[in-house]
N, C-alpha and C. Protein backbone atom coordinates (compact mmCIF):
# COMPACT_ATOMS: atom_id res chain seq x y z
N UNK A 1 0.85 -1.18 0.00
CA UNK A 1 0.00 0.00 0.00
C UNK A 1 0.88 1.23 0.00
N UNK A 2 0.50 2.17 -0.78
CA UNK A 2 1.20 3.48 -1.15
C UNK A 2 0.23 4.33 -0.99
N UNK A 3 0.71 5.55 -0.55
CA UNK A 3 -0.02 7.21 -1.11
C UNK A 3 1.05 7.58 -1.68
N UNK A 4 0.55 8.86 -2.46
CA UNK A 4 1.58 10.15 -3.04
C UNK A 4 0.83 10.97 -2.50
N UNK A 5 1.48 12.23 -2.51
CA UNK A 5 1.66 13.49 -2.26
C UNK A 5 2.45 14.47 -3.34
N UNK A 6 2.21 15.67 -3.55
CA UNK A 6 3.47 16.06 -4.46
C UNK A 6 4.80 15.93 -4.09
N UNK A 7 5.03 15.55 -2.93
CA UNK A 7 6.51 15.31 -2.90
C UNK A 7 6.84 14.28 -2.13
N UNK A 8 6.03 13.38 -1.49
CA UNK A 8 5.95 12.42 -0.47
C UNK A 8 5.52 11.09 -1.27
N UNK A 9 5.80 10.10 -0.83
CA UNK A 9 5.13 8.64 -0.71
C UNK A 9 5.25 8.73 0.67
N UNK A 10 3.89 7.86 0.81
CA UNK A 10 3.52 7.02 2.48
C UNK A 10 3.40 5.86 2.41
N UNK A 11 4.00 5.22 2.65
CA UNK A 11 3.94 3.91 2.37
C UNK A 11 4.22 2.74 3.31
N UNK A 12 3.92 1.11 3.37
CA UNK A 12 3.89 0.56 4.18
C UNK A 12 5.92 0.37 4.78
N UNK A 13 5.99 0.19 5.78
CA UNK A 13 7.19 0.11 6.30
C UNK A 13 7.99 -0.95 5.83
N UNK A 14 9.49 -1.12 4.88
CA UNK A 14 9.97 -2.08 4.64
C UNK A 14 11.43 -2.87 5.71
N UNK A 15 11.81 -3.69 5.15
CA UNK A 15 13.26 -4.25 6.69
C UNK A 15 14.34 -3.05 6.61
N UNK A 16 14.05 -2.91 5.12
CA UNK A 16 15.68 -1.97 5.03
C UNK A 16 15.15 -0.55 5.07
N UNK A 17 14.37 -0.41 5.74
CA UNK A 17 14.07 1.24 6.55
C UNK A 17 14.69 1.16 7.87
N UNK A 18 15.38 0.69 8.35
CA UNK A 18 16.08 0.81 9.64
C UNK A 18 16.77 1.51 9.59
N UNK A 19 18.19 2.06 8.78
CA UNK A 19 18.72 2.74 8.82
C UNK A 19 18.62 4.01 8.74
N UNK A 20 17.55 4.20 7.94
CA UNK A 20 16.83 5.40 8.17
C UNK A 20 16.15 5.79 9.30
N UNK A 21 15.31 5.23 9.76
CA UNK A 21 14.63 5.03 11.12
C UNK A 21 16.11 5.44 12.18
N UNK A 22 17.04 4.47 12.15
CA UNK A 22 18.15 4.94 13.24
C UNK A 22 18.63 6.50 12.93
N UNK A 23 18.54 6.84 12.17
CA UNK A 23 19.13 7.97 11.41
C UNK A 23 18.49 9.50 12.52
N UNK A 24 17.25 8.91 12.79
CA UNK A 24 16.24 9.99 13.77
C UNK A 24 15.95 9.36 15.19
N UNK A 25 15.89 7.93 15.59
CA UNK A 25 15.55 7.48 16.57
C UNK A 25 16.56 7.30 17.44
N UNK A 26 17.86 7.44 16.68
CA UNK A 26 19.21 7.53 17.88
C UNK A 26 19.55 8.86 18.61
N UNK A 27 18.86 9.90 18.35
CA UNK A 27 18.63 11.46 18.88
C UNK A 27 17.51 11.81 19.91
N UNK A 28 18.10 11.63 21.16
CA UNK A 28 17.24 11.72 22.25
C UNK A 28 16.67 13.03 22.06
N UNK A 29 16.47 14.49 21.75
CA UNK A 29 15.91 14.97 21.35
C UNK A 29 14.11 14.93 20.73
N UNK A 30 14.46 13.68 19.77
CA UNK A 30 13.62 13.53 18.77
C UNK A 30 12.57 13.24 19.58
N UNK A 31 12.88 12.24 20.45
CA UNK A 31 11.94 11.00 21.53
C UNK A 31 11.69 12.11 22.82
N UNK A 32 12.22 13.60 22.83
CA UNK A 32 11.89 14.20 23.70
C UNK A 32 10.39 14.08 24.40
N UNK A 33 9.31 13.82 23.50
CA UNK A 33 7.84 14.18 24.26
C UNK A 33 7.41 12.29 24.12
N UNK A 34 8.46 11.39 23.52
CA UNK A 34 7.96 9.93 23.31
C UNK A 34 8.31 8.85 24.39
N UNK A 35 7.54 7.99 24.32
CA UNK A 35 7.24 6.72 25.49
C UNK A 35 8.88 6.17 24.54
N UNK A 36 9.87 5.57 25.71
CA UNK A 36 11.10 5.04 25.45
C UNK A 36 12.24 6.31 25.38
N UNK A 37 13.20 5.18 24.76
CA UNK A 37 14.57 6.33 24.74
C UNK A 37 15.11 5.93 23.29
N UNK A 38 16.20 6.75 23.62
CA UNK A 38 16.92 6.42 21.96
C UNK A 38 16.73 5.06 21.59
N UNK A 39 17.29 4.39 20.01
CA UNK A 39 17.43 3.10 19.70
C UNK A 39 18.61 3.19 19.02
N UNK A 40 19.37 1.84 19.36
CA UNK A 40 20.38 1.37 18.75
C UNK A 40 20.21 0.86 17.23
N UNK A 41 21.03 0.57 16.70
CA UNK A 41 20.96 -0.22 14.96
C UNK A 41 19.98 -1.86 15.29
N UNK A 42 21.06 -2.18 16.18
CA UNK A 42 19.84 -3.54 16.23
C UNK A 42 18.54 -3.32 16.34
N UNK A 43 18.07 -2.44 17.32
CA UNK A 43 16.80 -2.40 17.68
C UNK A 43 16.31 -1.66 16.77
N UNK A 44 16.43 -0.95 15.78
CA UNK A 44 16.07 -0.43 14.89
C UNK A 44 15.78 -1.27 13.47
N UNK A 45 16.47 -2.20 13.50
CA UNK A 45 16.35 -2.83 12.71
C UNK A 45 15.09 -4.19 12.73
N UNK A 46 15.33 -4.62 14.41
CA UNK A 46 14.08 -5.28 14.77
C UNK A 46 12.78 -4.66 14.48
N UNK A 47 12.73 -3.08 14.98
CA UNK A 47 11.39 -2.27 14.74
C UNK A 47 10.87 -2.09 13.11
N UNK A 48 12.24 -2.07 12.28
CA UNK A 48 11.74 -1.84 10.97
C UNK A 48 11.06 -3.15 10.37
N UNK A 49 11.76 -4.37 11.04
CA UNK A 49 10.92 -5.62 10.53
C UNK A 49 10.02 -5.89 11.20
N UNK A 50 9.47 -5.32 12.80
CA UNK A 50 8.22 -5.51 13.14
C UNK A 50 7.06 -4.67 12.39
N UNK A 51 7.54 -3.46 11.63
CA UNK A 51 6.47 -2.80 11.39
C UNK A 51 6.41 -3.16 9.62
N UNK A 52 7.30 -3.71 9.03
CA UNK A 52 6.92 -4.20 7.74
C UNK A 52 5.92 -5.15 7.62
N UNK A 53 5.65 -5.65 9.03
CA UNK A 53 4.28 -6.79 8.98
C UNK A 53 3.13 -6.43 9.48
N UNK A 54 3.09 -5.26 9.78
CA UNK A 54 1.74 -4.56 10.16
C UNK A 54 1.48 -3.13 9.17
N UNK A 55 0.15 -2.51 9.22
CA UNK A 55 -0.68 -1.62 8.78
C UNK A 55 -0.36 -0.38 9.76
N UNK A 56 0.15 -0.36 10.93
CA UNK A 56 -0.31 0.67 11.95
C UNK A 56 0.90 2.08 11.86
N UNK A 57 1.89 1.28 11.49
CA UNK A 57 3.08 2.56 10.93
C UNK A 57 3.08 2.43 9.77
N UNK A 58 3.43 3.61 9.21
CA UNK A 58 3.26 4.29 7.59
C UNK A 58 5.08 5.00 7.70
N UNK A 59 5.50 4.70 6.24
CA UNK A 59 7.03 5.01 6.52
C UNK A 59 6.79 6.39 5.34
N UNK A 60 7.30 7.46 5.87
CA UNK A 60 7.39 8.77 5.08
C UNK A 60 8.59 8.85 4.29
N UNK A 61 8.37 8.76 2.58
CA UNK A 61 9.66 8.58 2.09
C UNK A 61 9.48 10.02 1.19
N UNK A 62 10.72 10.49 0.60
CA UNK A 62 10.79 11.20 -0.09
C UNK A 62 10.73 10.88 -1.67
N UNK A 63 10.06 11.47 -2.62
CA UNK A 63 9.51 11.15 -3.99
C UNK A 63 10.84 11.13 -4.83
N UNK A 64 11.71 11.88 -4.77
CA UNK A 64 12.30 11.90 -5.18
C UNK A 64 13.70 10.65 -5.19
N UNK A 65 13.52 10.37 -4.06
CA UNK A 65 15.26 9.13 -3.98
C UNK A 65 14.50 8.24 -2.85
N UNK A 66 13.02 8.44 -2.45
CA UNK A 66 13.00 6.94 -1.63
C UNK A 66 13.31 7.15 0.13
N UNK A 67 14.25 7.71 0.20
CA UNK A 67 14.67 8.28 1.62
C UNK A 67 13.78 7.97 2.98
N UNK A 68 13.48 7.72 3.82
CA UNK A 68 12.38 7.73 4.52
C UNK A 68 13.07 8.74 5.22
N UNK A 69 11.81 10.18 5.70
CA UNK A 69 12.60 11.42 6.47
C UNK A 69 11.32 11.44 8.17
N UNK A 70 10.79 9.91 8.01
CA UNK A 70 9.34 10.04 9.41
C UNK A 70 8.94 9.27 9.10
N UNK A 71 8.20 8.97 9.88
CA UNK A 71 6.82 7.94 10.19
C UNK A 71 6.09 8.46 10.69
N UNK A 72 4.45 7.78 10.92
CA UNK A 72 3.30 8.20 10.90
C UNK A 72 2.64 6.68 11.53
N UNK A 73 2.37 6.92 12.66
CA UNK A 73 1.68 6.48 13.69
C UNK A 73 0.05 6.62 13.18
N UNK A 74 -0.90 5.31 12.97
CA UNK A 74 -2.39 5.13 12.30
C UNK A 74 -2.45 3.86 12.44
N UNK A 75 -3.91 3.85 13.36
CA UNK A 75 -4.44 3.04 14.03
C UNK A 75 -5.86 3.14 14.51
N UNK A 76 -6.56 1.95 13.91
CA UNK A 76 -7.86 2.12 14.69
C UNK A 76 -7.84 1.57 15.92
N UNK A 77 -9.10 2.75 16.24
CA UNK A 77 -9.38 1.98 18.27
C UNK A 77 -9.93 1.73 18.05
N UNK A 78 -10.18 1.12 19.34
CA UNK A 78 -11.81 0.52 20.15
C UNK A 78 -12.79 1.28 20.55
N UNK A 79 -14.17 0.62 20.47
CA UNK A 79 -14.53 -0.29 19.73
C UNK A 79 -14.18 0.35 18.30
N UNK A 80 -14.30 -1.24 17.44
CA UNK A 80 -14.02 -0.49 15.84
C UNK A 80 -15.25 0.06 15.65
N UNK A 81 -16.18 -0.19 16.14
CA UNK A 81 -17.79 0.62 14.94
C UNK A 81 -18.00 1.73 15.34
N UNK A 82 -17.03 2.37 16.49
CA UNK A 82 -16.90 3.56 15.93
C UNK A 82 -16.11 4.55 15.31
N UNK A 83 -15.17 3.34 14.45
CA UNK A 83 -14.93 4.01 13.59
C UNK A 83 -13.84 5.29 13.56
N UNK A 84 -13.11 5.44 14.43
CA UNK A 84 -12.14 6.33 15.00
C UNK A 84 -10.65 6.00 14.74
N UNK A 85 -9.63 6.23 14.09
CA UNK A 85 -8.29 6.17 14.22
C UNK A 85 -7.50 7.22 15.04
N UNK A 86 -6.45 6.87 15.23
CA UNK A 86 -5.46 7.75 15.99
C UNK A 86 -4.22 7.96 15.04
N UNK A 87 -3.56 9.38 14.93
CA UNK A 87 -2.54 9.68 14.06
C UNK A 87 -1.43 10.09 15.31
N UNK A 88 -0.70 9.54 15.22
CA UNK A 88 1.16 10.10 15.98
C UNK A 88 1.95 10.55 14.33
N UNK A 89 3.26 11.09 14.73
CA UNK A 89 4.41 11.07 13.56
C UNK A 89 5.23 11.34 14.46
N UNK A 90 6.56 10.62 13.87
CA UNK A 90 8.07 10.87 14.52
C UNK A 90 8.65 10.95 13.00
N UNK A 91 9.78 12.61 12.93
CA UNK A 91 9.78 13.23 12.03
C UNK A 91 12.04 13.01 11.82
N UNK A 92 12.54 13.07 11.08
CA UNK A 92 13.81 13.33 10.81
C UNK A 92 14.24 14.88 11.37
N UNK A 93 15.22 15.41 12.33
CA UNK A 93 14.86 16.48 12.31
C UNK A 93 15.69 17.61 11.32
N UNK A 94 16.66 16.85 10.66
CA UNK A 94 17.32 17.10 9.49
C UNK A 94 16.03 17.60 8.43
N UNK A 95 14.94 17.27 8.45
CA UNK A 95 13.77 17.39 7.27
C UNK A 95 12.29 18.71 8.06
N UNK A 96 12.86 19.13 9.41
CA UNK A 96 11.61 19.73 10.26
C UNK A 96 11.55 21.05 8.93
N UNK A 97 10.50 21.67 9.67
CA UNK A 97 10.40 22.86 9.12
C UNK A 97 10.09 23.32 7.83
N UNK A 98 9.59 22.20 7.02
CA UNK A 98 9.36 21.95 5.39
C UNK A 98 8.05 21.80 4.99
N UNK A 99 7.49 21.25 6.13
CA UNK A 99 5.55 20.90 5.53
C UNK A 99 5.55 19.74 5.44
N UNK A 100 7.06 18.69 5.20
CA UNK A 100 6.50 17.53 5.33
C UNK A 100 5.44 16.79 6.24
N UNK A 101 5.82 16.96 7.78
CA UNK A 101 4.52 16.31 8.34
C UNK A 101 3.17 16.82 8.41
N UNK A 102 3.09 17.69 8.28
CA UNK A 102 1.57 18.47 7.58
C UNK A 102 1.00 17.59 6.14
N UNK A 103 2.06 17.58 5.25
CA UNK A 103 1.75 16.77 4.12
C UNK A 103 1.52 15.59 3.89
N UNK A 104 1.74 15.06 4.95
CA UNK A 104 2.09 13.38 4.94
C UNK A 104 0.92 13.01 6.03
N UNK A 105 0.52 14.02 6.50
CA UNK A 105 -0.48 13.37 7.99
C UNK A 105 -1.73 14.13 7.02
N UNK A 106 -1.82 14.78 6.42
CA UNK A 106 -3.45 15.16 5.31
C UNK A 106 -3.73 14.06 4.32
N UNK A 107 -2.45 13.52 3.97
CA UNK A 107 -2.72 12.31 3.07
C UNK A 107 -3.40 11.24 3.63
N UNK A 108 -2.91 11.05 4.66
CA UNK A 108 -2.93 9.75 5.46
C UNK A 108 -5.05 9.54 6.00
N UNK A 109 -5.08 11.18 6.61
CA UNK A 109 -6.31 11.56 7.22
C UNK A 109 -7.34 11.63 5.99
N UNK A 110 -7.08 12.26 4.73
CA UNK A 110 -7.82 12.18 2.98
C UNK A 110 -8.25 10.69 2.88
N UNK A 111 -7.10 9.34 2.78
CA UNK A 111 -7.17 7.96 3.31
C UNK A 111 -8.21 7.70 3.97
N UNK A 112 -8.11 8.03 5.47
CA UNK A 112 -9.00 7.68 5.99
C UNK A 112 -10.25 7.66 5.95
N UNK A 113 -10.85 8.95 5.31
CA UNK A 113 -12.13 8.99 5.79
C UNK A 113 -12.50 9.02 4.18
N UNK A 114 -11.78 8.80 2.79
CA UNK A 114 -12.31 8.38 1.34
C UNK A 114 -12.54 6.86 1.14
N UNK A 115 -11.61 6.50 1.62
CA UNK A 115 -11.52 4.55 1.52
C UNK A 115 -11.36 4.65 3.15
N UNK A 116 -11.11 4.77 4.29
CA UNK A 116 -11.67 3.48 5.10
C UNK A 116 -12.98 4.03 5.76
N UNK A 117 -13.80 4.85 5.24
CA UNK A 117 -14.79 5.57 5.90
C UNK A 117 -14.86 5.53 7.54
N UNK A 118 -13.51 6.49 7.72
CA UNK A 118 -13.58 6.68 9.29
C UNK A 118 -14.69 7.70 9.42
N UNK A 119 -14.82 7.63 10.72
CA UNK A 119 -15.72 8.74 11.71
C UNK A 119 -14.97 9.72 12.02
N UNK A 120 -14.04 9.47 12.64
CA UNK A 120 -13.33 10.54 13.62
C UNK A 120 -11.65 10.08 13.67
N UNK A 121 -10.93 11.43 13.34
CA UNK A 121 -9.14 11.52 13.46
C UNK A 121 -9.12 11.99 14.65
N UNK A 122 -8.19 11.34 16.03
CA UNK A 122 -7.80 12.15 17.18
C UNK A 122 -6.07 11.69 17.08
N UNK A 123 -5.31 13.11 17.76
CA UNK A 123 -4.19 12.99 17.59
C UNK A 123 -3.34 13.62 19.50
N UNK A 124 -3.35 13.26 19.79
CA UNK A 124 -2.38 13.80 21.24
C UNK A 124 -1.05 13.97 21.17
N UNK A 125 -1.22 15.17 21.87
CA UNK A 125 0.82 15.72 22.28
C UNK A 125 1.08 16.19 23.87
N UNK A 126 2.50 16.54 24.25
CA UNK A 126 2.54 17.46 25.20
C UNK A 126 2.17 18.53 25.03
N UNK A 127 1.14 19.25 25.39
CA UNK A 127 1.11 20.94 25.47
C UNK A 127 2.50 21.74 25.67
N UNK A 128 3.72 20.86 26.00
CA UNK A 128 4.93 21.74 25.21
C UNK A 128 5.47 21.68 24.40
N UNK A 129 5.02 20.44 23.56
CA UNK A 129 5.12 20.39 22.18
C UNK A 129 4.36 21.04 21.53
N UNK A 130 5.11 22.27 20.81
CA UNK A 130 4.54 23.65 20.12
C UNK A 130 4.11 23.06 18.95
N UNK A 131 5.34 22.81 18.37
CA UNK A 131 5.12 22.54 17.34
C UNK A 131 4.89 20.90 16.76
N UNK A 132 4.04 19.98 17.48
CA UNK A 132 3.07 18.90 17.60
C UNK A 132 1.55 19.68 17.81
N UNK A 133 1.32 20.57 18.41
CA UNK A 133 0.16 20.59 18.48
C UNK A 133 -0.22 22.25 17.06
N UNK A 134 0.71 22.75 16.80
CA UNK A 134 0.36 23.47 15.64
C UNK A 134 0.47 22.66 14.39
N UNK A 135 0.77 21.95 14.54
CA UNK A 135 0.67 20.76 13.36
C UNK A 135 -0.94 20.30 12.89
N UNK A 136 -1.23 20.14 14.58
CA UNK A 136 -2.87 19.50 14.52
C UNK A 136 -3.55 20.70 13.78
N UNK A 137 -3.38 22.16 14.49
CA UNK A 137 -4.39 22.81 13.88
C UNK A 137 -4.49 23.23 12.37
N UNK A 138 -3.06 23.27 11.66
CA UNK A 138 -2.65 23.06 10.51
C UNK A 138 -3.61 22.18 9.15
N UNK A 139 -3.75 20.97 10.43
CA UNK A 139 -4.52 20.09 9.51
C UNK A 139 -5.99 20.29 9.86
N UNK A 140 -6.36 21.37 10.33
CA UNK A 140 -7.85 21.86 10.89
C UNK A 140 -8.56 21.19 11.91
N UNK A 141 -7.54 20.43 12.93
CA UNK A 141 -8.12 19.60 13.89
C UNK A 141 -8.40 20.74 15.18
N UNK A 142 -9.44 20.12 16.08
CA UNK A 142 -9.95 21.25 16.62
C UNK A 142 -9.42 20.60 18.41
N UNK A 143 -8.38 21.18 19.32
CA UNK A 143 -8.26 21.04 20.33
C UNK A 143 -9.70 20.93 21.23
N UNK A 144 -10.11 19.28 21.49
CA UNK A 144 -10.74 19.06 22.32
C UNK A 144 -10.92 19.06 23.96
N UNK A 145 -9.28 18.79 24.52
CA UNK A 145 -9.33 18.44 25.84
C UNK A 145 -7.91 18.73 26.18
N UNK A 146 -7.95 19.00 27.35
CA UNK A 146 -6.59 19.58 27.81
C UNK A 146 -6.77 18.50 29.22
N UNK A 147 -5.58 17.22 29.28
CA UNK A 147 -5.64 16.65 30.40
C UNK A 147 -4.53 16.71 31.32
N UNK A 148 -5.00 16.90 32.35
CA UNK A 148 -3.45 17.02 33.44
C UNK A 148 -3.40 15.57 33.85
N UNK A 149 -1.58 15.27 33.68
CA UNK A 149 -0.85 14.61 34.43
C UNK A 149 -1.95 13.30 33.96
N UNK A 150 -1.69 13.13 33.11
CA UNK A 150 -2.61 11.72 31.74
C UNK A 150 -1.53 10.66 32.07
N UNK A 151 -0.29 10.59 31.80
CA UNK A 151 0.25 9.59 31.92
C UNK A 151 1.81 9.55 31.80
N UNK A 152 2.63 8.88 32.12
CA UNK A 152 3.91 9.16 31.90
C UNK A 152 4.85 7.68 31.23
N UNK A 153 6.20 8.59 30.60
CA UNK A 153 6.90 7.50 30.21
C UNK A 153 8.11 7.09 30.93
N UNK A 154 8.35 8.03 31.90
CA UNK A 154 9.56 7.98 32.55
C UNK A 154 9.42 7.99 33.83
N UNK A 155 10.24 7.97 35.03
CA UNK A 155 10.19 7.63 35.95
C UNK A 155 11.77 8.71 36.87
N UNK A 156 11.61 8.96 37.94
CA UNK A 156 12.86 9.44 38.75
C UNK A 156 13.38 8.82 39.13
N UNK A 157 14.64 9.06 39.26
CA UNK A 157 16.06 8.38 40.38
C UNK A 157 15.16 7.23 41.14
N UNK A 158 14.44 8.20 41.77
CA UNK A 158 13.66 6.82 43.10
C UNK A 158 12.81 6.44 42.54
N UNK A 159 12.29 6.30 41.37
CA UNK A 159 11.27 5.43 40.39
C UNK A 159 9.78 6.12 40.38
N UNK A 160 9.47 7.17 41.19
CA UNK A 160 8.50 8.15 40.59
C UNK A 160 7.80 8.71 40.02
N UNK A 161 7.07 7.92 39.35
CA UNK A 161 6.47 8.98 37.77
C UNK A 161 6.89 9.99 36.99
N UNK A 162 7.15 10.51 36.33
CA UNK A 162 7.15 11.71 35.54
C UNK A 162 5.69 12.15 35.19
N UNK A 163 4.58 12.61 35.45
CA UNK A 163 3.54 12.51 34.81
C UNK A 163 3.61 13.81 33.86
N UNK A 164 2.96 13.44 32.68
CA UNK A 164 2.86 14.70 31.98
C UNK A 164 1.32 14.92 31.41
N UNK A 165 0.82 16.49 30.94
CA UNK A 165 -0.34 16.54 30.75
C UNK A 165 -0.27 15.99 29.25
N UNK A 166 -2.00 16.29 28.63
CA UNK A 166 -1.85 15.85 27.20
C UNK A 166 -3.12 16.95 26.83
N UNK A 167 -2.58 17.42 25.48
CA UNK A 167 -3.55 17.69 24.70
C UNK A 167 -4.14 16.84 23.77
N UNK A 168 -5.69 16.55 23.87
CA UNK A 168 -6.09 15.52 22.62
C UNK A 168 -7.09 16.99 21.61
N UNK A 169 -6.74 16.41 20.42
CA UNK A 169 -7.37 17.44 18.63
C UNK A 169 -7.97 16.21 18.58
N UNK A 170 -8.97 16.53 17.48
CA UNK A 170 -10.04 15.57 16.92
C UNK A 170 -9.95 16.60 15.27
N UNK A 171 -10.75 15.57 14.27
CA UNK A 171 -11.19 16.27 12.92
C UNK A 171 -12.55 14.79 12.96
N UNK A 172 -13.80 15.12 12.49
CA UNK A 172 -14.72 14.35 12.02
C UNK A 172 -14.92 14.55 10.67
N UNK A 173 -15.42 13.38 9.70
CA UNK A 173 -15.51 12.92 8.50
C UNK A 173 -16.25 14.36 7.96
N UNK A 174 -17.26 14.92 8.53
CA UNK A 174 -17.89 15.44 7.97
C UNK A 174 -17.37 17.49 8.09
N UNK A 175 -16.40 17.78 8.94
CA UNK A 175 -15.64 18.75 8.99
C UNK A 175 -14.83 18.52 7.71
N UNK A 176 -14.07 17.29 7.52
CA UNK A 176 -12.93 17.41 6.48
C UNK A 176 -13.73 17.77 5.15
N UNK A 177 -14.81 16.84 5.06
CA UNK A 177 -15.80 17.75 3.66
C UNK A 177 -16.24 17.91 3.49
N UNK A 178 -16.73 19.39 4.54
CA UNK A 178 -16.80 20.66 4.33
C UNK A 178 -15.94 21.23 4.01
N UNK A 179 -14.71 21.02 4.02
CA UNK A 179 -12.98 21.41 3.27
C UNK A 179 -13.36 20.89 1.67
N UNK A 180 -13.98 20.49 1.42
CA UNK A 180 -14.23 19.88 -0.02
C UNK A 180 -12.43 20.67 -0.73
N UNK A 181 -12.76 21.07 -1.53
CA UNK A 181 -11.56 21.40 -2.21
C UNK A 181 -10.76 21.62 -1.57
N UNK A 182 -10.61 22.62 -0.66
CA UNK A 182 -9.36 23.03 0.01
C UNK A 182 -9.17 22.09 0.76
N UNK A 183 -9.57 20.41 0.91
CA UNK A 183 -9.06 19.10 2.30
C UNK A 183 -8.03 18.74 0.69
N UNK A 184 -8.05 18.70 -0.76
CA UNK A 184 -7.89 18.43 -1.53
C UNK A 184 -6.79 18.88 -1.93
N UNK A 185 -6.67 20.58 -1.94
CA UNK A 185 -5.67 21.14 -2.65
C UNK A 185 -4.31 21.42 -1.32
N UNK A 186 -4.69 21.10 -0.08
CA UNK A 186 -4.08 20.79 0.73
C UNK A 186 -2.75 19.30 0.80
N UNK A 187 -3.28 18.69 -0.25
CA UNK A 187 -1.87 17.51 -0.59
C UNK A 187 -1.16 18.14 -1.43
């Protein structure tokens, strides 16, 4: 399975995307607001062949040479009949600042609700992730809920929680078209 974009393919995750994948996932930075820590080559390489056998990561390549510069986190919840997916992305940060993940997460969300007739896109960040949650509104998702101290990935010296809050965005099938053209001229 493939999308295009004018300058993107999305496409299903292959083995030999690891190196690419390590290329962004060995930069604690990147994983700043993410559950885990950096990854090594091995483990990167395990992740690229766990996700070549599933639907739920989408590998962001560049049109031009193939490159993968992100991924894209898509997944339906529970229950399925209603019909709801969830969008994450973890981005190259060699590639930030371009429109790629704006471009690559409208494709993905266009997807969703043309062929898999979703209901509802929800996407969560840290509320200090600026630029995760201007992303959402980018793609016209509408900040639903502001939760304190939701859940954590890390822990203190003495094993402690870290808790952090979360912002959850939503977009429904029938917001995106009302975008009729402009959900369109937006890829």
């Amino acid at each position: 399975m493939l999308m295009e974009t004018d300058r993107l393919i999305v496409r299903n995750f292959k083995q030999d995307d690891w190196n690419d994948l390590y290329e962004y996932l060995s930069q604690k930075e990147v994983l700043r607001y993410e559950p885990g820590s950096t990854s090594s080559q091995d483990e990167c390489m395990q992740l690229a062949s766990e996700r070549s056998k599933g639907n739920n990561f989408w590998a962001v390549c560049l049109k031009e040479n193939d490159k993968m510069i992100g991924h894209l986190y898509f997944q339906q919840t529970d229950p399925a009949e209603f019909l709801t997916w969830e969008l994450g992305y973890i981005f190259n940060p060699s590639y930030y600042r371009r429109g790629y993940a704006t471009e690559a997460s409208k494709r993905i969300i266009q997807y969703a609700f043309e062929e898999l007739g979703a209901h509802r896109i929800v996407a969560m960040c840290n509320p200090g992730n600026a630029p995760s949650w201007k992303l959402m509104e980018r793609l016209h998702m509408r900040r639903e809920g502001y939760f304190k101290k939701k859940a954590f990935f890390r822990k203190n010296d003495d094993g402690t929680p870290i808790w952090h809050d979360a912002y959850e965005y939503a977009i429904l099938q029938e917001e995106w078209a009302e975008m009729g053209e402009e959900a369109s001229l937006m890829m």
